[in-house]
Protein backbone atom coordinates (compact mmCIF):
# COMPACT_ATOMS: atom_id res chain seq x y z
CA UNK A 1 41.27 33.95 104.76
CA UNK A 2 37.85 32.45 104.58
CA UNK A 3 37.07 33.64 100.92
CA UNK A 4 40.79 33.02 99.40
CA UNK A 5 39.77 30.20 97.48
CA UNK A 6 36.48 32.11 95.69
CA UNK A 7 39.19 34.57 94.88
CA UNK A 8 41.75 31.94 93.76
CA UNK A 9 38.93 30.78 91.60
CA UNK A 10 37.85 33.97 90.02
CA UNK A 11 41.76 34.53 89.14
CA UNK A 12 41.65 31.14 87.73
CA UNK A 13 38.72 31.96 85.48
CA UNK A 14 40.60 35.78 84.40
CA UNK A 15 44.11 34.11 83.97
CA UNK A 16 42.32 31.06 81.33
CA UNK A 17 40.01 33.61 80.05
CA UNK A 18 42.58 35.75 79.14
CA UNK A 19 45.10 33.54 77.91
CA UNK A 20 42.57 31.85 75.85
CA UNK A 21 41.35 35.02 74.01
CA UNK A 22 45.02 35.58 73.37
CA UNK A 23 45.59 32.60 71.76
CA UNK A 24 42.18 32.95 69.50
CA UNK A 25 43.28 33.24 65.30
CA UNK A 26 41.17 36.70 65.17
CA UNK A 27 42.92 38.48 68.25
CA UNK A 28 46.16 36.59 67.44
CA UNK A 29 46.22 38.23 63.70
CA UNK A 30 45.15 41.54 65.49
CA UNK A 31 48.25 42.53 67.60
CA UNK A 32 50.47 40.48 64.42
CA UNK A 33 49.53 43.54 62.44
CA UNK A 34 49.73 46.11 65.07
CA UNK A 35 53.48 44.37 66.00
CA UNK A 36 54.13 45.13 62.06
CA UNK A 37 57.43 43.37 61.33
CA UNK A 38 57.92 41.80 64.74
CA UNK A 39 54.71 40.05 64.45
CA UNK A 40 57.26 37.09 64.25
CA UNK A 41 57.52 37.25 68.19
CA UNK A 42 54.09 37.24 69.19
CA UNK A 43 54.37 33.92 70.75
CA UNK A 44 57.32 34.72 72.89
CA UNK A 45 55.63 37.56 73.76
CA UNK A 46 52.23 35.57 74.79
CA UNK A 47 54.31 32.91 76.22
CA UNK A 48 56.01 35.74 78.84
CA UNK A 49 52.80 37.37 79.24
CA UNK A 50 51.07 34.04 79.97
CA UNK A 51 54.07 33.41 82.39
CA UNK A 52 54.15 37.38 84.50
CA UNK A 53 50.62 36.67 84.73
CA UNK A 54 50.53 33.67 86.46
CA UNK A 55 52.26 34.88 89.75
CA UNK A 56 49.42 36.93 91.26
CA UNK A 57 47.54 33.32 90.75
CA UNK A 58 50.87 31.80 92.25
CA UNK A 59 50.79 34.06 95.26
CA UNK A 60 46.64 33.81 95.79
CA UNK A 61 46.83 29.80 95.56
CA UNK A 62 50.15 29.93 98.00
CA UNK A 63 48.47 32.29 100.57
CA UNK A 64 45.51 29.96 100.88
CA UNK A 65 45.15 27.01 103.58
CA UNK A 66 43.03 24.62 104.91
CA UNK A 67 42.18 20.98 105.98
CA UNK A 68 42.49 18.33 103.42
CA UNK A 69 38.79 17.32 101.68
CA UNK A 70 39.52 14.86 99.47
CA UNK A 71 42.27 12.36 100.37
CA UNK A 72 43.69 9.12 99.07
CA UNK A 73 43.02 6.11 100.70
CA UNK A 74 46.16 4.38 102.02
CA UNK A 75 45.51 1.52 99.99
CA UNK A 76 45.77 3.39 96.58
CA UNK A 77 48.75 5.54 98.53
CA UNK A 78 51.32 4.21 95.88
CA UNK A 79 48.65 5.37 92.80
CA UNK A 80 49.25 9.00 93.00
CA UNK A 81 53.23 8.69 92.71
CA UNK A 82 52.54 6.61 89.60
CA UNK A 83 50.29 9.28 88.03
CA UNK A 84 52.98 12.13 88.87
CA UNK A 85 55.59 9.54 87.09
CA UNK A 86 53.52 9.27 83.95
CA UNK A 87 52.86 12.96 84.05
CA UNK A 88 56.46 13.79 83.94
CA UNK A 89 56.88 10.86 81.06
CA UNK A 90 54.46 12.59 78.77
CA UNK A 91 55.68 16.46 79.30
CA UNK A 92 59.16 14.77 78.15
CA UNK A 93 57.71 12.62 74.90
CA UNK A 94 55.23 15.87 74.63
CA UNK A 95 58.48 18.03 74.27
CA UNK A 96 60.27 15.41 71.83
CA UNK A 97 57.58 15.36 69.50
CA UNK A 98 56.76 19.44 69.65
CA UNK A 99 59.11 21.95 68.16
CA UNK A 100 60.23 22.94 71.26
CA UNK A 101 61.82 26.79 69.48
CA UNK A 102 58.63 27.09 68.07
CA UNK A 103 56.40 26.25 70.66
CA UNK A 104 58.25 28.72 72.96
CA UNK A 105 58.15 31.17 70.22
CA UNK A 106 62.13 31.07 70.16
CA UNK A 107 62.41 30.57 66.15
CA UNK A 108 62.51 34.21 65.62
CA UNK A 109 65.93 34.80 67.33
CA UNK A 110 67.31 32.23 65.07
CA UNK A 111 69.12 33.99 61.93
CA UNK A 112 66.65 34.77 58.71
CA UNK A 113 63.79 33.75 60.84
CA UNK A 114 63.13 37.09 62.47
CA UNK A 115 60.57 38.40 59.59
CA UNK A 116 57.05 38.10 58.81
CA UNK A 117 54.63 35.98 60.19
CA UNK A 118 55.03 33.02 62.16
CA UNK A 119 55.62 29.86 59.48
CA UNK A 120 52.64 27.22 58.73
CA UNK A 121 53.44 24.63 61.47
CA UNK A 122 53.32 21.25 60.15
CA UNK A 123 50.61 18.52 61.38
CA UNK A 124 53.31 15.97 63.77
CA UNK A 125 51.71 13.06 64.36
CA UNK A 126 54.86 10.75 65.80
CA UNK A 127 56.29 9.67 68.81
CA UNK A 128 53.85 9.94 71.49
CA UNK A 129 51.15 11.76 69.13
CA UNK A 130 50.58 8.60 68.04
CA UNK A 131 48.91 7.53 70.98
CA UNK A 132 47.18 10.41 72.41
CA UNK A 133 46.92 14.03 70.61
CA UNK A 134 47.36 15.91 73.80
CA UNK A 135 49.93 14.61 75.95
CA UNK A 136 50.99 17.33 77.90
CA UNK A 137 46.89 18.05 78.49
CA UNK A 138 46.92 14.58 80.02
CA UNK A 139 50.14 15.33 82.08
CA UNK A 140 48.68 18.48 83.80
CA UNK A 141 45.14 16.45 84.02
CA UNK A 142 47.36 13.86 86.26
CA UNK A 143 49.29 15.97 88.02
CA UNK A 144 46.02 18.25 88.99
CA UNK A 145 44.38 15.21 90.60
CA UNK A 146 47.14 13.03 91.56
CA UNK A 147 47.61 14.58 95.12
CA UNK A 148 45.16 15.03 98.14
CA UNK A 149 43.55 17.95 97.61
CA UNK A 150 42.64 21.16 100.30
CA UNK A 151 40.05 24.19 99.07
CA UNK A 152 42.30 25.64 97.22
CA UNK A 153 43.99 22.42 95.46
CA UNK A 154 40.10 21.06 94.37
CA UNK A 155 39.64 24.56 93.13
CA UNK A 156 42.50 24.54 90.74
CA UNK A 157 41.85 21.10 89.90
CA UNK A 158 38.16 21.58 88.85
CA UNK A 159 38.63 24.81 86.96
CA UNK A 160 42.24 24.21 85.46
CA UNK A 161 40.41 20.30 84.05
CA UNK A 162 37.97 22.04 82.58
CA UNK A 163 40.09 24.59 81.23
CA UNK A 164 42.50 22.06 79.38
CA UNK A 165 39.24 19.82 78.13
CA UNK A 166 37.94 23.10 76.67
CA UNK A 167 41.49 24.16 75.14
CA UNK A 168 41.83 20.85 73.37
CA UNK A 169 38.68 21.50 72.06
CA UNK A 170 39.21 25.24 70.80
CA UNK A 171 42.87 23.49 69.47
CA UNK A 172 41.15 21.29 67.73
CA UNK A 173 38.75 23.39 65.61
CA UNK A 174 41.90 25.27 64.97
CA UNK A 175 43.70 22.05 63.57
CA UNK A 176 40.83 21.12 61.68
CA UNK A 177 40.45 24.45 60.06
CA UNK A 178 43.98 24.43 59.11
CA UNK A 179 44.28 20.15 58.07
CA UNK A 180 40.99 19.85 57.12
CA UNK A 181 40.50 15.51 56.71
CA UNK A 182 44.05 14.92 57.24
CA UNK A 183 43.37 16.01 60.76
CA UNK A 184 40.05 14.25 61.06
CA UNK A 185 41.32 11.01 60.24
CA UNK A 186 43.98 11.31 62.74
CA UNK A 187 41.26 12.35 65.41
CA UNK A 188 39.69 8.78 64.52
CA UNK A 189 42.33 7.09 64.64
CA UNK A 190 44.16 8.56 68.36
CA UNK A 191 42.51 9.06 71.14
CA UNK A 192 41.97 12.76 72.60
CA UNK A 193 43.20 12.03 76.25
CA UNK A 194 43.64 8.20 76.97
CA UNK A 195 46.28 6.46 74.85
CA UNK A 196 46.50 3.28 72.91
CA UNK A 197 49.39 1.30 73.47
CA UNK A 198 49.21 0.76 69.56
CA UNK A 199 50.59 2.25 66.71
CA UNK A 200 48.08 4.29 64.49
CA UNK A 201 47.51 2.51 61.36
C-alpha cells in the first residue's frame, strides 16, 4: 500500500495526541472525579487504554513494507547493537529507580491502598536519575534509531522522537509545578537526555 506509511503517521500523531491529553493534570483530575472512589485506578486504567490502543498502530506499522532508505554503513555495523544494549541497560536501571506498582498503576490492588486519590509521588533522584532524568526516554530514543530504517521505520522514528522530546518537556513543567526549586536544581545539575558518568553533587 502506497499511502500506509501517511496513515501509519496520522495514527502516530492520534495515538500521542491522545495519550498525551490523557495524561494532562486538568483531564487527569476530570475522569478522577467522575471515577469517584476508584479514582485510585486511573493509571491502570490509562496504562491499559494506552496499551488496547496501540495495536491498530501495531497492525498499520506491521502491514507496511518497503526498501530500506536509510542504512548503516558496514563500518559502524557493530554501533547499532551497542545502542540496542544500552537501551535495554537503561529500561532496567529506569525500572530500579521508578516505583514500578506505581508507575503501572498497580498500588491500588495492594491492601488499604485502594481509596482516594493517587498518593503525592516523591521526587527520586538515585540510581540512574542521577545521570540523566529520563532514562527510559533515552532508551526508546536509541532503540528508534538504532536499526536501518524503511518508510514506515523513519516514520515512527521521526514522530515517536519528537513525541518523547515533547513529553519530557510537558513532564517537566509538571515536576516543576509540583517540586518547585528542588526540581530546578536537579534539572541543573543532570542532564535531560545525555548522561554524566558523574555523581550529582
Amino acid at each position: 500500500m502506497t499511502d500506509t506509511p501517511l496513515a501509519l503517521g496520522c495514527v502516530w500523531l492520534f495515538w500521542c495526541g491522545a495519550h498525551s491529553l490523557l495524561a494532562h493534570p486538568t483531564v487527569k483530575s476530570c475522569f478522577q472525579r467522575l471515577l469517584g472512589r476508584w479514582q485510585g485506578y486511573y493509571r491502570l486504567l490509562y496504562n491499559l487504554l494506552a496499551m488496547a490502543t496501540l495495536l491498530p498502530v501495531v497492525s498499520i506499522y506491521l502491514e507496511a513494507s518497503g526498501p530500506v532508505l536509510v542504512a548503516w554503513p558496514d563500518w559502524l555495523a557493530p554501533l547499532p547493537w551497542v545502542m540496542r544494549g544500552l537501551a535495554f541497560w537503561l529500561l532496567l536501571a529506569g525500572a530500579r529507580a521508578y516505583g514500578m506498582r506505581r508507575f503501572l498503576g498497580l498500588d491500588p490492588l495492594t491492601p488499604r491502598q485502594n481509596q482516594g486519590a493517587e498518593a503525592r509521588e516523591p521526587l527520586v533522584v538515585t540510581g540512574i536519575l542521577q545521570y540523566v532524568r529520563h532514562p527510559w526516554y533515552l532508551a526508546g530514543l536509541l532503540l528508534l534509531w538504532g536499526r536501518d530504517l524503511a518508510a514506515r521505520d523513519l516514520v515512527t522514528a521521526i514522530l515517536l522522537s519528537g513525541y518523547l522530546y515533547l513529553g519530557s518537556v510537558l513532564e517537566e513543567r509538571r515536576l516543576v509545578a509540583e517540586f518547585g526549586d528542588r526540581y530546578r536544581r536537579y534539572q541543573r545539575e543532570v542532564p535531560r537526555f545525555l548522561p554524566l558518568c558523574r555523581r550529582r553533587r
